[in-house]
C-alpha atoms as a PDB file:
ATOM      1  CA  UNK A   1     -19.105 224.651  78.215  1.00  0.00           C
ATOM      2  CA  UNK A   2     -19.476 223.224  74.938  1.00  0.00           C
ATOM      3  CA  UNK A   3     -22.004 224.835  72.442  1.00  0.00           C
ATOM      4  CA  UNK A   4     -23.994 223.042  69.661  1.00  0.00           C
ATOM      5  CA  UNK A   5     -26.809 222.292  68.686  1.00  0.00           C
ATOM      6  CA  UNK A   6     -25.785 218.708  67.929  1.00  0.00           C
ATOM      7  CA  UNK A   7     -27.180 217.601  70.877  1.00  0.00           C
ATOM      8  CA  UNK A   8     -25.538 214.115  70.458  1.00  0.00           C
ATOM      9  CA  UNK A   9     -21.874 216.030  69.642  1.00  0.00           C
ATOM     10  CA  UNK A  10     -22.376 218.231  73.046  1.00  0.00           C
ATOM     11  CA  UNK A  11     -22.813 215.406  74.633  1.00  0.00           C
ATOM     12  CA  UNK A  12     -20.476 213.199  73.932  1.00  0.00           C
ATOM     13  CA  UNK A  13     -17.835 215.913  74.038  1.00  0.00           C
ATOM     14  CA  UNK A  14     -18.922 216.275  77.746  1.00  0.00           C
ATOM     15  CA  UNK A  15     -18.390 212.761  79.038  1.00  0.00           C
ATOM     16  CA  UNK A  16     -15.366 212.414  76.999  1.00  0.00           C
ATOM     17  CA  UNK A  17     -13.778 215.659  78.558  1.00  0.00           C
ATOM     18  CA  UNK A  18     -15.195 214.785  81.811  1.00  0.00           C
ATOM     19  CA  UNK A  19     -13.825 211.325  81.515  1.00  0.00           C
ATOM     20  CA  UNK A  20     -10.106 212.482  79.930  1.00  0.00           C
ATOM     21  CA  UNK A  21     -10.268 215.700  81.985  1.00  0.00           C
ATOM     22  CA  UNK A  22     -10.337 217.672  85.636  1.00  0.00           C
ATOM     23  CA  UNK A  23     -12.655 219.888  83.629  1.00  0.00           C
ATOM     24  CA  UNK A  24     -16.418 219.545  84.628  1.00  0.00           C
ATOM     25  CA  UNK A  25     -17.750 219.715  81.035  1.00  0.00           C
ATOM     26  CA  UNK A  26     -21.816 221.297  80.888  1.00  0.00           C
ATOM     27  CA  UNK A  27     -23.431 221.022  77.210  1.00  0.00           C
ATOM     28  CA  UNK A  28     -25.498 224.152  75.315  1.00  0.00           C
ATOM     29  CA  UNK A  29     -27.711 222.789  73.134  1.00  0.00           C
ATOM     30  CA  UNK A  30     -27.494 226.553  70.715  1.00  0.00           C
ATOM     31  CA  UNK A  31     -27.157 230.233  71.936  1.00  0.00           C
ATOM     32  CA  UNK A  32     -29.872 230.670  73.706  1.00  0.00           C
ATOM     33  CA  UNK A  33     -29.090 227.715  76.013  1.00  0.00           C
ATOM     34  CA  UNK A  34     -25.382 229.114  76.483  1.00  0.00           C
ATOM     35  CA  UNK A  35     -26.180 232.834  77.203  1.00  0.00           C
ATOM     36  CA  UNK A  36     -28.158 231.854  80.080  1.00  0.00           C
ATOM     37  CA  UNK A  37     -25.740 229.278  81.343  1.00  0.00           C
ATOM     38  CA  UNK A  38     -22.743 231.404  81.287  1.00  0.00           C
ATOM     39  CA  UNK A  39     -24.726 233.899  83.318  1.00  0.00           C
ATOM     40  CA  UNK A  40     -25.394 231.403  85.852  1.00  0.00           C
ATOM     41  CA  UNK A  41     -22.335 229.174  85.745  1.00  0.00           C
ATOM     42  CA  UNK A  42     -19.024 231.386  84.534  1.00  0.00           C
ATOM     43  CA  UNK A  43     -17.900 228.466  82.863  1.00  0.00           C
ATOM     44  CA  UNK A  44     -14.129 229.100  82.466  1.00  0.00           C
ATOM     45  CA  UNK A  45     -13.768 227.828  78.758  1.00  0.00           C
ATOM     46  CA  UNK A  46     -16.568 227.838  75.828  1.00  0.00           C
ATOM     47  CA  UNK A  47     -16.602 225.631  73.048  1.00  0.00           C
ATOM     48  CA  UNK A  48     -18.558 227.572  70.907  1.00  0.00           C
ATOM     49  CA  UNK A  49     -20.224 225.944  67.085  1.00  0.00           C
ATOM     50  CA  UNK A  50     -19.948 229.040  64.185  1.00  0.00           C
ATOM     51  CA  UNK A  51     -22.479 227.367  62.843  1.00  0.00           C
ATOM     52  CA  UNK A  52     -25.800 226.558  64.297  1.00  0.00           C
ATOM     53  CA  UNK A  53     -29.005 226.635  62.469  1.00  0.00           C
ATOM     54  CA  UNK A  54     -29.743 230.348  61.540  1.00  0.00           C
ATOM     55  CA  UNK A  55     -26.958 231.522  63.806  1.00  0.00           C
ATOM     56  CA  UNK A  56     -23.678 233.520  63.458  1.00  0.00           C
ATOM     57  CA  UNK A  57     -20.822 231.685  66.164  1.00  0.00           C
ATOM     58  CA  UNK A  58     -18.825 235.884  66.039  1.00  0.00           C
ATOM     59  CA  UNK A  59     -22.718 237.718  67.276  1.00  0.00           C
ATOM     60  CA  UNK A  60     -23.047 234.461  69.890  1.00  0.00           C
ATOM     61  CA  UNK A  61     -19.457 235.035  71.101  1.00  0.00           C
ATOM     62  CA  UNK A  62     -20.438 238.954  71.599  1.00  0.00           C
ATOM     63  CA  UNK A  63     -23.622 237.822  73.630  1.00  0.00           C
ATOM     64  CA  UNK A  64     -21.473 234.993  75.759  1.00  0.00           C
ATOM     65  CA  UNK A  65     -18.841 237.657  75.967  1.00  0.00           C
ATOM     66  CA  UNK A  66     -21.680 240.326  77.351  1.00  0.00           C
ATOM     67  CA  UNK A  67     -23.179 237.207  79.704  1.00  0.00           C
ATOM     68  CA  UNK A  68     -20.201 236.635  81.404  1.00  0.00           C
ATOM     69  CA  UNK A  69     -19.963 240.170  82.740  1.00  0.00           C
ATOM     70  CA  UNK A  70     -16.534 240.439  84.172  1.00  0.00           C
ATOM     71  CA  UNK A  71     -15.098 237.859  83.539  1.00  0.00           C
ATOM     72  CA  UNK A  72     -13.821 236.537  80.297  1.00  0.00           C
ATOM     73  CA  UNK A  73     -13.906 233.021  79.615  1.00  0.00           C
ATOM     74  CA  UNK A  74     -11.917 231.189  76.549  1.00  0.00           C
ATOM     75  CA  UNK A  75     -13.218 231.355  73.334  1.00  0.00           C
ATOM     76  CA  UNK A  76     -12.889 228.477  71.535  1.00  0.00           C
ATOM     77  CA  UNK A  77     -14.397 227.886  67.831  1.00  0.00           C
ATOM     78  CA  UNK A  78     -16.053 224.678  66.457  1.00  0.00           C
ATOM     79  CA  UNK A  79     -16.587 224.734  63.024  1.00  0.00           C
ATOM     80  CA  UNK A  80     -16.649 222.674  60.312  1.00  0.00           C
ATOM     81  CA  UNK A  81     -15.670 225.547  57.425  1.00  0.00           C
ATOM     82  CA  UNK A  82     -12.354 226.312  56.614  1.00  0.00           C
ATOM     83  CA  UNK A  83     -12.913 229.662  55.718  1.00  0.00           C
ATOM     84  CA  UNK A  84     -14.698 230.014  59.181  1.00  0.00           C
ATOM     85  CA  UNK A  85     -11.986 228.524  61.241  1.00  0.00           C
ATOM     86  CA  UNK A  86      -9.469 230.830  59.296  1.00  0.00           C
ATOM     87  CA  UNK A  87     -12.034 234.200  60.251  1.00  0.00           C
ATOM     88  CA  UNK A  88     -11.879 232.821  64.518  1.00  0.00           C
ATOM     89  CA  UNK A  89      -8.479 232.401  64.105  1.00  0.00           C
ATOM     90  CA  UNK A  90      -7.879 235.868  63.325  1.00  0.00           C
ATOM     91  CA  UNK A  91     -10.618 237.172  65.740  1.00  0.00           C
ATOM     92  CA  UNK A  92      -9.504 238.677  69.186  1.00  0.00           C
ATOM     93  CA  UNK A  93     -11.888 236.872  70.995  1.00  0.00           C
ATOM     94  CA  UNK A  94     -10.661 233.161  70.002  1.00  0.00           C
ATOM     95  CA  UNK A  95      -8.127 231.657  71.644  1.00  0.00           C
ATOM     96  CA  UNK A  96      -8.098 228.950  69.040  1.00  0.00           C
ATOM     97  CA  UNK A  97     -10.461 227.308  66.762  1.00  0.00           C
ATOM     98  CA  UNK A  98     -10.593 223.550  66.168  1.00  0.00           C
ATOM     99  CA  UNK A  99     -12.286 222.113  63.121  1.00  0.00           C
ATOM    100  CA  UNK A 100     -14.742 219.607  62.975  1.00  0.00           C
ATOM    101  CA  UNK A 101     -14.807 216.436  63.609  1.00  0.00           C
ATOM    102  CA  UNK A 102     -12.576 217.067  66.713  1.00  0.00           C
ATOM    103  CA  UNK A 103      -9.449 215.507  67.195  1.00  0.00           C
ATOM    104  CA  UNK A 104      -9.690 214.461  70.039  1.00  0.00           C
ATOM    105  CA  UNK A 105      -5.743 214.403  71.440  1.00  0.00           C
ATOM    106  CA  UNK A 106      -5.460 217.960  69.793  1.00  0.00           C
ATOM    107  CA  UNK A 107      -8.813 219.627  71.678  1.00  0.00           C
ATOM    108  CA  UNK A 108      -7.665 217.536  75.143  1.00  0.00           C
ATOM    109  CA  UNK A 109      -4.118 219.349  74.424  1.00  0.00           C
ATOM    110  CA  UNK A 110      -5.543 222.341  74.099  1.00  0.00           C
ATOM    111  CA  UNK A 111      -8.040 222.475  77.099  1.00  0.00           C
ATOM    112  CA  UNK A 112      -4.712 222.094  79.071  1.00  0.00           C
ATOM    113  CA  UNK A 113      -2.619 224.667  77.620  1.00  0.00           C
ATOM    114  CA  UNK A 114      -6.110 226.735  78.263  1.00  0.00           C
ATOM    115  CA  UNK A 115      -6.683 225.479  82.297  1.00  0.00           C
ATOM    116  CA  UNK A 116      -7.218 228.046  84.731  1.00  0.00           C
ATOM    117  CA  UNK A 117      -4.589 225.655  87.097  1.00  0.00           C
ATOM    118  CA  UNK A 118      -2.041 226.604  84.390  1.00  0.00           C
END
């Protein structure tokens, strides 16, 4: 699941991981929008923006994290802000945090290290 509210980043971060991938990417257009997808879908990695409008990426991680109920999918921050991707890094409940704009080798790279098949 990828998380923004850059609707036109979500989704072109969907077809291209759909098109470079065996993931089946899903786009959540701000917190509200995740939360109740990860509910309903378990997605098995979350691309998650620290920074949407009026909205704190660690309290939206919590929420995902509570949404998912048992099971735990990979955090994974978005963020333009240094100091931001230095704070997820250090965070339990990133696996890794990527900053903005995405390389796009590095993130594919990292979805595979990060594949349930692995």
């Amino acid at each position: 699941m990828i998380v923004d509210d850059d609707r036109d980043l979500v989704d072109a971060l969907c077809e291209l991981i759909g098109l470079c991938t065996d993931w089946t990417a899903i786009g959540a257009y701000g917190p509200s929008d995740a939360i109740a997808q990860a509910g309903e879908t378990a997605p098995d990695a979350i691309l998650l923006d620290m920074e949407m409008e009026g909205v704190d990426g660690f309290d939206t991680a919590r929420r995902l994290d509570m949404a998912a109920g048992q099971r735990h999918p990979t955090l994974i921050a978005l963020t333009g802000n240094d100091r931001l991707r230095d704070v997820a890094l250090h965070d339990g409940r990133f696996t890794a945090s990527i900053l903005k704009p995405a390389d796009l080798t590095g993130l594919l790279k990292l979805l595979e290290k990060v594949s349930p098949a692995h």
